[in-house]
Protein backbone atom coordinates (compact mmCIF):
# COMPACT_ATOMS: atom_id res chain seq x y z
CA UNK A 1 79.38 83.87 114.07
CA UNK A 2 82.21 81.66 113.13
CA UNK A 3 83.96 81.11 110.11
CA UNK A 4 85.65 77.38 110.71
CA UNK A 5 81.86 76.22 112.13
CA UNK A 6 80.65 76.32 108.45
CA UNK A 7 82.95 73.60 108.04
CA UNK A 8 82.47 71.66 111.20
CA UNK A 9 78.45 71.79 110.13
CA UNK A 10 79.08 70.41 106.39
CA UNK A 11 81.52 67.54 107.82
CA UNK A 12 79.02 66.57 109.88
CA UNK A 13 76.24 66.85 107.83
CA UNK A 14 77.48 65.70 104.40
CA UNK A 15 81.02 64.44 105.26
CA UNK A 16 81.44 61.99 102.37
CA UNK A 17 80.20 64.49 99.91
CA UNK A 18 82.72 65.76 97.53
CA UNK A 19 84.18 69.10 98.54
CA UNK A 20 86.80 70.32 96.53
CA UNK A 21 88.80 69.71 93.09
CA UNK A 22 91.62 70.01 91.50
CA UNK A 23 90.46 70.14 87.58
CA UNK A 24 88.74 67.17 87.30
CA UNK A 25 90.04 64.93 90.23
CA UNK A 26 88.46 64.92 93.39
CA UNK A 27 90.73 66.69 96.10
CA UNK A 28 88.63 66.04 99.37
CA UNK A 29 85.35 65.56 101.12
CA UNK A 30 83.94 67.90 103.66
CA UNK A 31 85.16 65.63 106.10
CA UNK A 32 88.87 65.11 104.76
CA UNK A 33 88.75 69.10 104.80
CA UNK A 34 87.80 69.59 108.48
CA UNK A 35 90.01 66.45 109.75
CA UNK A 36 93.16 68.37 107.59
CA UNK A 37 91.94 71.99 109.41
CA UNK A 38 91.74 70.60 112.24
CA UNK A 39 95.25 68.68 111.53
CA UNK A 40 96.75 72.37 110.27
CA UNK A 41 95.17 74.48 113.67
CA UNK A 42 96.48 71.93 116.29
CA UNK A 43 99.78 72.41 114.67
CA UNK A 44 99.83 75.83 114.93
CA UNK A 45 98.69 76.52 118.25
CA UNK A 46 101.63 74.36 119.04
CA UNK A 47 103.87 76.55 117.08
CA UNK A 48 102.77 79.33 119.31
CA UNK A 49 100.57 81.14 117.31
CA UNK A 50 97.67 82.56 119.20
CA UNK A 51 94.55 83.86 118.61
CA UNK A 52 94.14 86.85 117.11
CA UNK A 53 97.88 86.54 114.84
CA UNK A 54 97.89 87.24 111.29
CA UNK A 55 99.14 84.28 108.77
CA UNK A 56 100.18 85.53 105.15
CA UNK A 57 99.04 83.86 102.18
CA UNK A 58 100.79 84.34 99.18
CA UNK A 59 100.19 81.53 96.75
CA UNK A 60 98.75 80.58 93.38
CA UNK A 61 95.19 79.46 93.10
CA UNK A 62 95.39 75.94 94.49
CA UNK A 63 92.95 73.72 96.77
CA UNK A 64 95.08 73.95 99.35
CA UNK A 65 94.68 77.46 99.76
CA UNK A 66 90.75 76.15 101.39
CA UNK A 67 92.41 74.28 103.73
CA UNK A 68 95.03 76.42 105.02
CA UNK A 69 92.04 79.34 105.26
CA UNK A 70 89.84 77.74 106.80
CA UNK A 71 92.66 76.01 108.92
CA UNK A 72 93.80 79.41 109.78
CA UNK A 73 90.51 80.37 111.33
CA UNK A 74 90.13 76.59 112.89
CA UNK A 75 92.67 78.09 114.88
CA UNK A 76 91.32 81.73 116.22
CA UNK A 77 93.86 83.22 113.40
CA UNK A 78 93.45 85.70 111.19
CA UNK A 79 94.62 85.78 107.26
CA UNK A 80 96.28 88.21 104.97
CA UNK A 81 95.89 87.28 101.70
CA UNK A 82 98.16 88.50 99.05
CA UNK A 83 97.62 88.42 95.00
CA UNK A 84 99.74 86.11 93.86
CA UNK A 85 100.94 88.87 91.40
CA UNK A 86 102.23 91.01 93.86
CA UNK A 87 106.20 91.74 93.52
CA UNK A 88 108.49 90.28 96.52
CA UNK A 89 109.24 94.15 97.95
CA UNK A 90 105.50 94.95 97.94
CA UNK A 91 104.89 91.59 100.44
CA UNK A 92 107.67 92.57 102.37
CA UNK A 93 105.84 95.40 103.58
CA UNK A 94 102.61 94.03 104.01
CA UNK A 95 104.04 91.35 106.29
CA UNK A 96 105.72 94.03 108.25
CA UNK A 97 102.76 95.90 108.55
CA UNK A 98 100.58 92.97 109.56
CA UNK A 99 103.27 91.83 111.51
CA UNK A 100 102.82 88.36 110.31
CA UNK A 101 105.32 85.84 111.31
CA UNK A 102 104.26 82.56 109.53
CA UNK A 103 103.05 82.11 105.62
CA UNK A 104 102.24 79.95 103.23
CA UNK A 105 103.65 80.73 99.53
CA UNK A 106 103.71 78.56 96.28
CA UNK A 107 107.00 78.14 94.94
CA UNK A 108 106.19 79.67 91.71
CA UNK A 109 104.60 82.77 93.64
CA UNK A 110 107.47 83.13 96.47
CA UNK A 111 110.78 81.00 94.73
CA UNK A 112 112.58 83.18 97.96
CA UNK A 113 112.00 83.33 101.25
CA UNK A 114 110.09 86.65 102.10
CA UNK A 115 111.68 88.67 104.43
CA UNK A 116 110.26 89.51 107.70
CA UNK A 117 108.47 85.78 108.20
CA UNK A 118 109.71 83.78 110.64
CA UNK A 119 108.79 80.78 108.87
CA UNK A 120 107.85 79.95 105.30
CA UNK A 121 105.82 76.91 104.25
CA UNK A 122 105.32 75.64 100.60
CA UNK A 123 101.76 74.75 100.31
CA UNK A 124 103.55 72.23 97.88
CA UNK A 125 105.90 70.84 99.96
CA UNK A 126 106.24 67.78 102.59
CA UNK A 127 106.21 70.11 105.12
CA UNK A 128 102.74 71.25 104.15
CA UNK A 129 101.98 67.53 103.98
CA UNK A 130 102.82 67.16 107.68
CA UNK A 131 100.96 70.36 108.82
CA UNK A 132 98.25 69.44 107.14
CA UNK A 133 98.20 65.63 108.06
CA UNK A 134 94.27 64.86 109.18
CA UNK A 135 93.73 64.25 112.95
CA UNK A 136 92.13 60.89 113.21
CA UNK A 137 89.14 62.18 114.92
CA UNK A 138 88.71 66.14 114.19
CA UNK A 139 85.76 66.66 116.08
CA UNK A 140 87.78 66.29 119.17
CA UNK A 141 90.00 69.51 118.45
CA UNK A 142 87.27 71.43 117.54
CA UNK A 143 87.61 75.35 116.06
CA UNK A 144 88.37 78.36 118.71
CA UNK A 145 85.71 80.21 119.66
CA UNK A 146 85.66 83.74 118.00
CA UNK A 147 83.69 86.43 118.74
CA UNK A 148 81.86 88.58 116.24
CA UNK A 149 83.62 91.36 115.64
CA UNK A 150 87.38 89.50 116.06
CA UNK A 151 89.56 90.13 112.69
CA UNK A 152 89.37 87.34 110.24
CA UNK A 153 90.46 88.73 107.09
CA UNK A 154 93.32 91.57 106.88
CA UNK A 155 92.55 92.49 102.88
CA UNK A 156 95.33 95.18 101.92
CA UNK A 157 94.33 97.57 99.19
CA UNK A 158 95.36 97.20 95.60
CA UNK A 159 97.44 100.69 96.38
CA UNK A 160 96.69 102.42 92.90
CA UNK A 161 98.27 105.19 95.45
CA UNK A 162 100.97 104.97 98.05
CA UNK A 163 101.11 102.58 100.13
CA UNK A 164 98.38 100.25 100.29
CA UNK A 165 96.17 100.13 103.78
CA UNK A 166 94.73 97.09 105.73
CA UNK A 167 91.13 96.64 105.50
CA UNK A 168 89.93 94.57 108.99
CA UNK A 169 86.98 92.58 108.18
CA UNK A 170 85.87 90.96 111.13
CA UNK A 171 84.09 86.98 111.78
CA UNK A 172 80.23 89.45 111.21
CA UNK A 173 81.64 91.09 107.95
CA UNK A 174 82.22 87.79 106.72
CA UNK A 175 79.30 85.86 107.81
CA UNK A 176 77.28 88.46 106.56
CA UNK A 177 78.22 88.59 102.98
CA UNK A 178 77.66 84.89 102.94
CA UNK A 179 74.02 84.89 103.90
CA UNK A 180 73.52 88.54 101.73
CA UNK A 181 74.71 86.01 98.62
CA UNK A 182 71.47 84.11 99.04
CA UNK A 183 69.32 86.95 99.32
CA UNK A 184 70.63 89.39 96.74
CA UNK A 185 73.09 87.75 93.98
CA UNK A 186 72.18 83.93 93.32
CA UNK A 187 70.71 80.67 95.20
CA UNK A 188 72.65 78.07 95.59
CA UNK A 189 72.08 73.85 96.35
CA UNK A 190 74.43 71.41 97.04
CA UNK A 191 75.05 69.76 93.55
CA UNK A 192 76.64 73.44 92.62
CA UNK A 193 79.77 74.21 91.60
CA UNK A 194 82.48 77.60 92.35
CA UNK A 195 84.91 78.00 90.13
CA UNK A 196 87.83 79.78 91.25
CA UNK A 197 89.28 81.10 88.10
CA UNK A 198 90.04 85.11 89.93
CA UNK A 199 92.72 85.18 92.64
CA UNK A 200 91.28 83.66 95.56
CA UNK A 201 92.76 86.35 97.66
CA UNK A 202 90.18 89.07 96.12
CA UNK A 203 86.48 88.67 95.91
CA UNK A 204 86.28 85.52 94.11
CA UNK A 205 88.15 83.22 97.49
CA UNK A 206 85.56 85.25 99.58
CA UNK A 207 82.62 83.61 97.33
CA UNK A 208 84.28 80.39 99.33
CA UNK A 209 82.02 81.48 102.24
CA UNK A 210 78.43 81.14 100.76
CA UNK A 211 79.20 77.82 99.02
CA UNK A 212 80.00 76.61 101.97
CA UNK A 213 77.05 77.39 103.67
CA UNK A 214 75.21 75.82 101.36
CA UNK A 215 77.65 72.45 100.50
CA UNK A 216 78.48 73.31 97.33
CA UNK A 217 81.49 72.35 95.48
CA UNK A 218 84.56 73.54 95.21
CA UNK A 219 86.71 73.82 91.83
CA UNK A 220 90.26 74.85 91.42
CA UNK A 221 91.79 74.75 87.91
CA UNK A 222 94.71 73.14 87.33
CA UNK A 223 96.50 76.21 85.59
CA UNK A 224 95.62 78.23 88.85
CA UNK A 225 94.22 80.61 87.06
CA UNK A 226 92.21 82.09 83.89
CA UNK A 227 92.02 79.50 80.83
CA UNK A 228 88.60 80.39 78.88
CA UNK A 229 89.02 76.69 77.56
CA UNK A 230 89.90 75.23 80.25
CA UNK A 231 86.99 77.26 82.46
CA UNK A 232 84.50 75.60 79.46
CA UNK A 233 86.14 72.13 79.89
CA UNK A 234 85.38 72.41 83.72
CA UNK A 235 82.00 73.67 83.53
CA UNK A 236 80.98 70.40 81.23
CA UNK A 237 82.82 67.84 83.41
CA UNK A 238 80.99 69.28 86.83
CA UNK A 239 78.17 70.62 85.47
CA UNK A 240 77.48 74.13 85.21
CA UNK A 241 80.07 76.85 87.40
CA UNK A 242 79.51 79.84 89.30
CA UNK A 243 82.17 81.95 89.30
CA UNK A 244 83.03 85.61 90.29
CA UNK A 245 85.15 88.31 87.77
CA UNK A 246 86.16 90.98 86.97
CA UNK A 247 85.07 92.60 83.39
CA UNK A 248 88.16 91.95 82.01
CA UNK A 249 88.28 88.08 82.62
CA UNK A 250 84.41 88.24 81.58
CA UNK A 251 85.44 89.95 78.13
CA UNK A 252 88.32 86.92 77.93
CA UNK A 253 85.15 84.07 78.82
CA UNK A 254 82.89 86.23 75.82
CA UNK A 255 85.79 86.13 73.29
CA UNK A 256 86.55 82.31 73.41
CA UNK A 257 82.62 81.84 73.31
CA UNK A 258 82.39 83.97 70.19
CA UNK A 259 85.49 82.72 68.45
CA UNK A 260 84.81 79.12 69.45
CA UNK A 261 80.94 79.94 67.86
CA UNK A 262 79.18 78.08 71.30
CA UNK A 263 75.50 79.56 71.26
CA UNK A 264 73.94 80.47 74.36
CA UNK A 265 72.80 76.86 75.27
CA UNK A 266 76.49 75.79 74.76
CA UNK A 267 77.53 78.32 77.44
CA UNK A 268 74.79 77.49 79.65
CA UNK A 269 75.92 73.58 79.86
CA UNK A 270 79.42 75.23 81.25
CA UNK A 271 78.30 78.09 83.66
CA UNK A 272 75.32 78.56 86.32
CA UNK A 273 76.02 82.33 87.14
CA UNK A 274 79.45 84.91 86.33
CA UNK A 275 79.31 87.28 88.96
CA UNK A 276 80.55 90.61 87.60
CA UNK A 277 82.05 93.30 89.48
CA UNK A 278 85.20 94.95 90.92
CA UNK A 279 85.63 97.73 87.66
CA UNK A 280 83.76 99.12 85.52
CA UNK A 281 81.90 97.02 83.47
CA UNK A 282 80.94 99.04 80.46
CA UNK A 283 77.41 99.18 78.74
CA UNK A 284 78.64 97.83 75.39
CA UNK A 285 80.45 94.81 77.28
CA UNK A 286 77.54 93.70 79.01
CA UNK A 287 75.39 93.89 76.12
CA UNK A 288 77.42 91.54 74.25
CA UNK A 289 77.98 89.17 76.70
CA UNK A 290 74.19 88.85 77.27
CA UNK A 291 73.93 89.09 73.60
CA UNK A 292 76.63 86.11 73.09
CA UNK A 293 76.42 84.25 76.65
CA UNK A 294 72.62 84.53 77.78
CA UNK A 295 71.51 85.58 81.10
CA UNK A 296 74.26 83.80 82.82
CA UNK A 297 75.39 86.85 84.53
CA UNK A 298 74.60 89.31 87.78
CA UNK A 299 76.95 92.23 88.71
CA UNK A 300 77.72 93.94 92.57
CA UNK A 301 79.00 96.64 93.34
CA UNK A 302 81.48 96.27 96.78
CA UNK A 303 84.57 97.21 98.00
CA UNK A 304 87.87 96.04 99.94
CA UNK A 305 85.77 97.88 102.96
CA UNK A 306 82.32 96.54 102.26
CA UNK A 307 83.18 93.23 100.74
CA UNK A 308 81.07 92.13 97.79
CA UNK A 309 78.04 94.06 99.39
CA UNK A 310 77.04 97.50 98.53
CA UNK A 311 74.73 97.00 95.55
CA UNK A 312 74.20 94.41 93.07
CA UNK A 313 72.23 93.99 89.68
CA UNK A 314 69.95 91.12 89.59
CA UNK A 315 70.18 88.46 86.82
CA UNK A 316 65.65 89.50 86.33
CA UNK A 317 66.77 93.02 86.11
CA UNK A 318 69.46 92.11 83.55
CA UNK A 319 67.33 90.68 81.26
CA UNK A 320 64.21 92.67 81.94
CA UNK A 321 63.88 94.23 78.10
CA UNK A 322 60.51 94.98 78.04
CA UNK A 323 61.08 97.48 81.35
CA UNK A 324 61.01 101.29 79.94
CA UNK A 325 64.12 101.73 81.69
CA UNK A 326 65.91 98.75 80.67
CA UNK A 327 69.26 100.66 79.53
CA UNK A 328 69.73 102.89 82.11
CA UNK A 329 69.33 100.18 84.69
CA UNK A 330 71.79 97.85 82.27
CA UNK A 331 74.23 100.59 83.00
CA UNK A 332 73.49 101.04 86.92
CA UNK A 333 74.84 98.96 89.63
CA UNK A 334 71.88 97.71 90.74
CA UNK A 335 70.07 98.67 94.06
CA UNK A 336 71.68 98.45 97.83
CA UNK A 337 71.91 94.71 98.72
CA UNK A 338 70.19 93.65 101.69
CA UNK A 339 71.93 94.32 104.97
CA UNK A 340 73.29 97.79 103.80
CA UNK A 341 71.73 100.97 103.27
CA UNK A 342 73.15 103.78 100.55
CA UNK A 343 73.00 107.24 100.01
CA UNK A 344 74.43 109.97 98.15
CA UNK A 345 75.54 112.81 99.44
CA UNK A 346 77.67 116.26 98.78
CA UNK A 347 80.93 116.97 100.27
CA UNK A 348 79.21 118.29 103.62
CA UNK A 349 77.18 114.79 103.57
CA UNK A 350 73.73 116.15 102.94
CA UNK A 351 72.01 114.05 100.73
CA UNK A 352 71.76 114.44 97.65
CA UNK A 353 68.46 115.03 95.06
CA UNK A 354 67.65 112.08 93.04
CA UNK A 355 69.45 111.85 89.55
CA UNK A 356 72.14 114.28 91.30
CA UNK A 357 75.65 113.10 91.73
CA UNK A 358 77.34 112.95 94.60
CA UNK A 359 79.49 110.73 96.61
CA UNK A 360 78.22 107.28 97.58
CA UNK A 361 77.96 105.85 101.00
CA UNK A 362 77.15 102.97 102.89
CA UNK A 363 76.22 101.55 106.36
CA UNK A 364 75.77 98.22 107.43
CA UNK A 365 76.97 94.65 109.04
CA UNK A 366 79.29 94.02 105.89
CA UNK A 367 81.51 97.41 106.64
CA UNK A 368 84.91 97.04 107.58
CA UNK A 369 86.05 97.98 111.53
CA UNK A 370 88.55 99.91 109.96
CA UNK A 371 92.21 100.25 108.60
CA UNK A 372 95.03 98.49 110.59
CA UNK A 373 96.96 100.33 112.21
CA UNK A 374 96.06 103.80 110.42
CA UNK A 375 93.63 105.81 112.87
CA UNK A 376 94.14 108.62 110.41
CA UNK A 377 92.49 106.91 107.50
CA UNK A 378 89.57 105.30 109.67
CA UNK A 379 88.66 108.63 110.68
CA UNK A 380 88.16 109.87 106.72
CA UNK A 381 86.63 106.55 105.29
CA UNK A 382 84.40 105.96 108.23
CA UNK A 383 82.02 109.07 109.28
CA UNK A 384 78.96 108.60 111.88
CA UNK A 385 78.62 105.48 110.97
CA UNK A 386 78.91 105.81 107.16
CA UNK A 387 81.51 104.66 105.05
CA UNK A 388 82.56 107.01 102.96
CA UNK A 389 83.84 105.15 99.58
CA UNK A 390 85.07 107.90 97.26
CA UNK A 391 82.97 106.95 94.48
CA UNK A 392 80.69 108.95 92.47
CA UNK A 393 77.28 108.06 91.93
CA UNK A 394 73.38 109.17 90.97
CA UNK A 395 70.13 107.48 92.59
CA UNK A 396 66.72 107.01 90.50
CA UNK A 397 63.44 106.58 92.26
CA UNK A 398 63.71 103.04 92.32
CA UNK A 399 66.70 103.12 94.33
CA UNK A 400 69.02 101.95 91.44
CA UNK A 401 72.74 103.40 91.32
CA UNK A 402 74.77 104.63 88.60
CA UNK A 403 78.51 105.06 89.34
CA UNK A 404 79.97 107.96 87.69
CA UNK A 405 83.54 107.85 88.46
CA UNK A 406 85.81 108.05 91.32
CA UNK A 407 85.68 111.22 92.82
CA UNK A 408 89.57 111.62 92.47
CA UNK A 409 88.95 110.77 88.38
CA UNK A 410 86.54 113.84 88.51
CA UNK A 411 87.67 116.21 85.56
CA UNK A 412 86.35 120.11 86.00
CA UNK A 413 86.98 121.76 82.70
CA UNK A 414 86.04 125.42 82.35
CA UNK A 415 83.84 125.20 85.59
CA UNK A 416 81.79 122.22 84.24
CA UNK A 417 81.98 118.76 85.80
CA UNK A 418 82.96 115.65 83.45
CA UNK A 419 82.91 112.09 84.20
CA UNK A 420 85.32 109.99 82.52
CA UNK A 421 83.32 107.09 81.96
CA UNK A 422 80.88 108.78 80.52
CA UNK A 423 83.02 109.74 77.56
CA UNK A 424 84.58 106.49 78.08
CA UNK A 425 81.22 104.12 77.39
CA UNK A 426 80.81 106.46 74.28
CA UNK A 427 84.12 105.98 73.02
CA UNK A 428 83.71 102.20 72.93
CA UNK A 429 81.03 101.52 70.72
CA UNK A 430 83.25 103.73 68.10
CA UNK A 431 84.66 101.23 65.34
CA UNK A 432 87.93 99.66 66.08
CA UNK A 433 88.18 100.65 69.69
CA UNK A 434 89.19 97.47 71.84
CA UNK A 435 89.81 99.42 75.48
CA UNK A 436 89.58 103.86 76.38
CA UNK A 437 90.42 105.37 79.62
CA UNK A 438 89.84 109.25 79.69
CA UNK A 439 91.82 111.39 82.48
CA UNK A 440 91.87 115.18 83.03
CA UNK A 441 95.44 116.66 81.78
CA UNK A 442 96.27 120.17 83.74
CA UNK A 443 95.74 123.14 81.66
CA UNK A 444 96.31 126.81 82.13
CA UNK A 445 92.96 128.44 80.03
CA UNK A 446 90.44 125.58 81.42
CA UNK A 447 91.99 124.23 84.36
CA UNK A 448 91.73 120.56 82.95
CA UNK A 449 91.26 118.87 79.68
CA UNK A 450 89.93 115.55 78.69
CA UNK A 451 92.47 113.12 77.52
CA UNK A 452 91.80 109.71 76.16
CA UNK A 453 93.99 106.82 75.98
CA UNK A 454 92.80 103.82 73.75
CA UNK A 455 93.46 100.83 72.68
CA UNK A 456 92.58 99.50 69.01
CA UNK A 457 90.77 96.09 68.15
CA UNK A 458 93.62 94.07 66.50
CA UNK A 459 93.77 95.04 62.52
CA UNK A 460 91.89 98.21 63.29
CA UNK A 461 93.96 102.11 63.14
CA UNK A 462 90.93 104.15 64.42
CA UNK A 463 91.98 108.04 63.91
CA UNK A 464 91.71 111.27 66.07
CA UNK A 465 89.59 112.91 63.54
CA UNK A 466 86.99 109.34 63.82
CA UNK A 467 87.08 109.15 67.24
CA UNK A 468 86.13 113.05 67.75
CA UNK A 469 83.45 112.87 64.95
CA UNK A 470 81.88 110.14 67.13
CA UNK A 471 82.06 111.58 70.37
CA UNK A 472 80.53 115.25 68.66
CA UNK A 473 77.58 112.65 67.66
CA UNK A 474 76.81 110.76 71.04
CA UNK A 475 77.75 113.80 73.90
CA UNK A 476 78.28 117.39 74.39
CA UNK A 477 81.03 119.03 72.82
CA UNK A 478 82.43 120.04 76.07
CA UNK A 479 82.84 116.66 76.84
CA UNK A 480 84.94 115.02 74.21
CA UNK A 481 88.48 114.32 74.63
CA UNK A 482 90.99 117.44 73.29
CA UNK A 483 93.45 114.46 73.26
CA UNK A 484 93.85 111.26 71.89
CA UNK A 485 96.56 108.59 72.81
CA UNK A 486 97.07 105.81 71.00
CA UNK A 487 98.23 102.54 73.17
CA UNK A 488 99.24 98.94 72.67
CA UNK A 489 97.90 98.08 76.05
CA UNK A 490 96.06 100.57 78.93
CA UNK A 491 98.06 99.92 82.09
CA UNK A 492 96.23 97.68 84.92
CA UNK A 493 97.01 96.33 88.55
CA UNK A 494 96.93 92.95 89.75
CA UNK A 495 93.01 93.38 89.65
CA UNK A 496 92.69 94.63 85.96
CA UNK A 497 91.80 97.95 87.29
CA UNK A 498 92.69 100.21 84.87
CA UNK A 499 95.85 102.82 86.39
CA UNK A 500 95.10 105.95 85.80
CA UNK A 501 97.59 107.18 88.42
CA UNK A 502 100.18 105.83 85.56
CA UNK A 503 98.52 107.14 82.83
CA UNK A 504 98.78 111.22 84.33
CA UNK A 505 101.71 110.72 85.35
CA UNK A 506 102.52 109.41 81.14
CA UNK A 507 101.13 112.98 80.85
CA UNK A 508 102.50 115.16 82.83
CA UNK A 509 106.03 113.66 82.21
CA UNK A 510 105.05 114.40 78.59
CA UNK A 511 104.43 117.56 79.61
């Protein structure tokens, strides 16, 4: 199980097949790629890096970031990559607690140098050029032999709380979300296309892995990032994309469909498969994307510690209608992917009856080794075997899960449990909402109210008085918000996860 020989077997196989864009142009071949890995790791290892040392990536979306990753692991290293949205001071302390001395930045990303590296390159600069020169005949320098369970990819958590901690995912976490992408979210042949649209140091570089395996091609927009337009233009030049994202960049790709009036056929000439996942993707979202997109779309369920691979949402179950429970599966996560196995359990990890919410775990080949450097956390998260991943969910008989929340989002008022996205999906199909988060506000007769914060469709001044009528008609009175706040914008982290760490603490300074 090694990373860099997915390369080394698509050079040799396919070498003069086009690898990787930029936009429209042609960046490299499979070959070009492995000669400038190989180029990048021989340069290293005579930097004095060895195996095993962590290499920071903090750039832009940008083909060279493929290179320099897979370069990285050409060389028995393992990467840290950083969204490129991070601020300067947060970096700092991730390359401090990686202890990574070298990194590669884009200008625009890093203008400074980051403290704490020994060396900064710019993937932009000559320098790069000269690290990343080809070697004449790569197959002579060929990758380091890894083992297994050797760290490959030090992921640090989006840190919605304190400081964020290091998720180790190891050569056989990697390798094995690859091959589960086959199985469980989409085939793919040579002739296809990734888009990489979603920071390629989140879930959507990691999709890098099973396109590889497979020869696929490799597209980097130009802007680095999310263009609707632009992601249309690109789908019609290389023929239809895969891509992954999360809701909110999903919602963005929906809106310029609908306000550009392309029917379902029109999106289907730009995009083979959006893989959805990483927030909650709400019932009335989905709907209309299916509604305005077609069945261009399959969601998973992962996280930072099980990468990509808990559960997923198949595109047949998506568009399954005529199955009795069609909408409560729409509104599921799908069932546990492959190499994993899920359960649900109470708080003293007996499982749980089905339809009964408890906390979700998983077990399996995907599962992080642990946290870096942070003992204390490994113990909680990981459990016999088990992670543990804080979030709430229900199992039917057919094995398909239904998040309910995080179990920290959990609001008990007057003894009775509520689940803020409950009230939240209901709240969303009421007239002239655009976005809702609901939190639990501290309060001294029921121990916690429901709070909503939301978000009006442009032109649209939804009321409290609306808003509560609706929710009376759709859920138990219990249930409905005793608050409403009314928001320009809901705040989000570098992942559009919504903060709702922010948003209590809005309250209880308000308090």
């Amino acid at each position: 199980m090694h990373l860099a020989q997915l390369l080394v077997r698509q050079a040799r196989l396919a070498g003069d097949r086009p690898a990787i864009f930029h936009g429209p142009h042609r960046w490299a071949t499979h070959a070009q790629w492995a000669a400038r890995c190989a180029g990048l790791a021989q340069r290293l290892r005579q930097q004095g890096l060895q195996p095993g040392e962590r290499v920071l990536i903090f750039m832009r979306n940008h083909p060279r970031y493929l290179e320099i990753l897979w370069g990285a692991w050409w060389a028995g290293l393992a990467v840290v990559p950083v969204n490129a949205k991070q601020h300067p001071s947060e970096v700092e302390w991730i390359v401090d607690n990686a202890g990574a001395r070298w990194g590669f930045v884009t200008a625009d990303v890093a203008p400074a140098p980051q403290r704490g590296l020994q060396r900064q390159v710019d993937a932009e600069s000559a320098e790069a050029d000269a690290l990343l020169a080809p070697l004449p005949d790569w197959s002579a320098y060929p990758p380091l032999d890894r083992a297994p369970d050797d760290l490959a990819w030090l992921f640090y958590t989006s840190g919605t709380t304190g400081r964020p901690k290091g998720v180790m995912l190891t050569q056989r976490n990697l390798m094995t979300m690859g091959l589960t992408y086959f199985a469980d979210v989409d085939p793919i042949d040579p002739g296809d296309a990734i888009v990489y649209g979603a920071p390629m140091s989140h879930g959507c570089g990691l999709y890098a892995i099973p396109h590889l395996m497979a020869g696929a091609r490799h597209v980097v927009p130009t802007s680095g990032g999310v263009d609707p337009a632009e992601l249309f233009a690109l789908g019609r030049t290389h023929g239809p994309l895969t891509t992954f994202a999360a809701p909110t960049i999903v919602n963005r790709l929906v809106d310029h469909a609908q306000a550009e009036g392309l029917t379902p056929a029109d999106c289907a000439a730009a995009f083979k498969t959006i893989v959805y996942g990483g927030a909650p993707m709400y019932l009335a979202d989905i709907e209309r994307a299916l509604r305005v997109m077609g069945p261009r779309f399959v969601q998973i369920y992962g996280q930072g510690e099980s990468p990509m691979v808990i559960t997923a949402l198949a595109r047949r179950h998506l568009t399954d209608t005529g199955h009795p429970r069609h909408p409560e599966r729409l509104a599921s996560v799908g069932v546990a992917q492959t190499p994993v196995q899920v359960r649900v359990v109470d708080a003293h990890g007996r499982d749980l009856p089905l339809g009964e919410a408890g906390e979700v775990l998983v077990r399996g080949d995907t599962v992080m080794a642990g946290y870096w450097r942070n003992p204390e956390a490994t113990a909680a998260a990981l459990r016999d075997g088990w992670l543990w991943t804080g979030d709430v969910g229900a199992l039917d008989a057919d094995g398909f899960l239904t998040l309910k929340d995080r179990s920290k989002d959990l609001v008990i008022s007057g003894g009775s449990n509520i689940y803020p996205r409950e009230v939240e999906e209901v709240l969303l199909t009421a007239p002239g909402v655009a976005e809702v988060a609901v939190v639990g506000a501290p309060d001294p007769e029921w121990g916690e109210v429901v709070v909503a914060f939301v978000v009006a469709q442009p032109g649209a001044a939804p009321s409290a008085e609306a808003l509560d009528a609706h929710c009376l008609a759709h859920i138990a009175r219990f249930k409905r918000p005793k608050r409403y706040v009314f928001l320009d914008a809901l705040p989000k982290n570098h992942y559009g996860k919504v903060l709702k760490t922010e948003l209590r603490a809005r309250l209880s300074a308000s308090a």
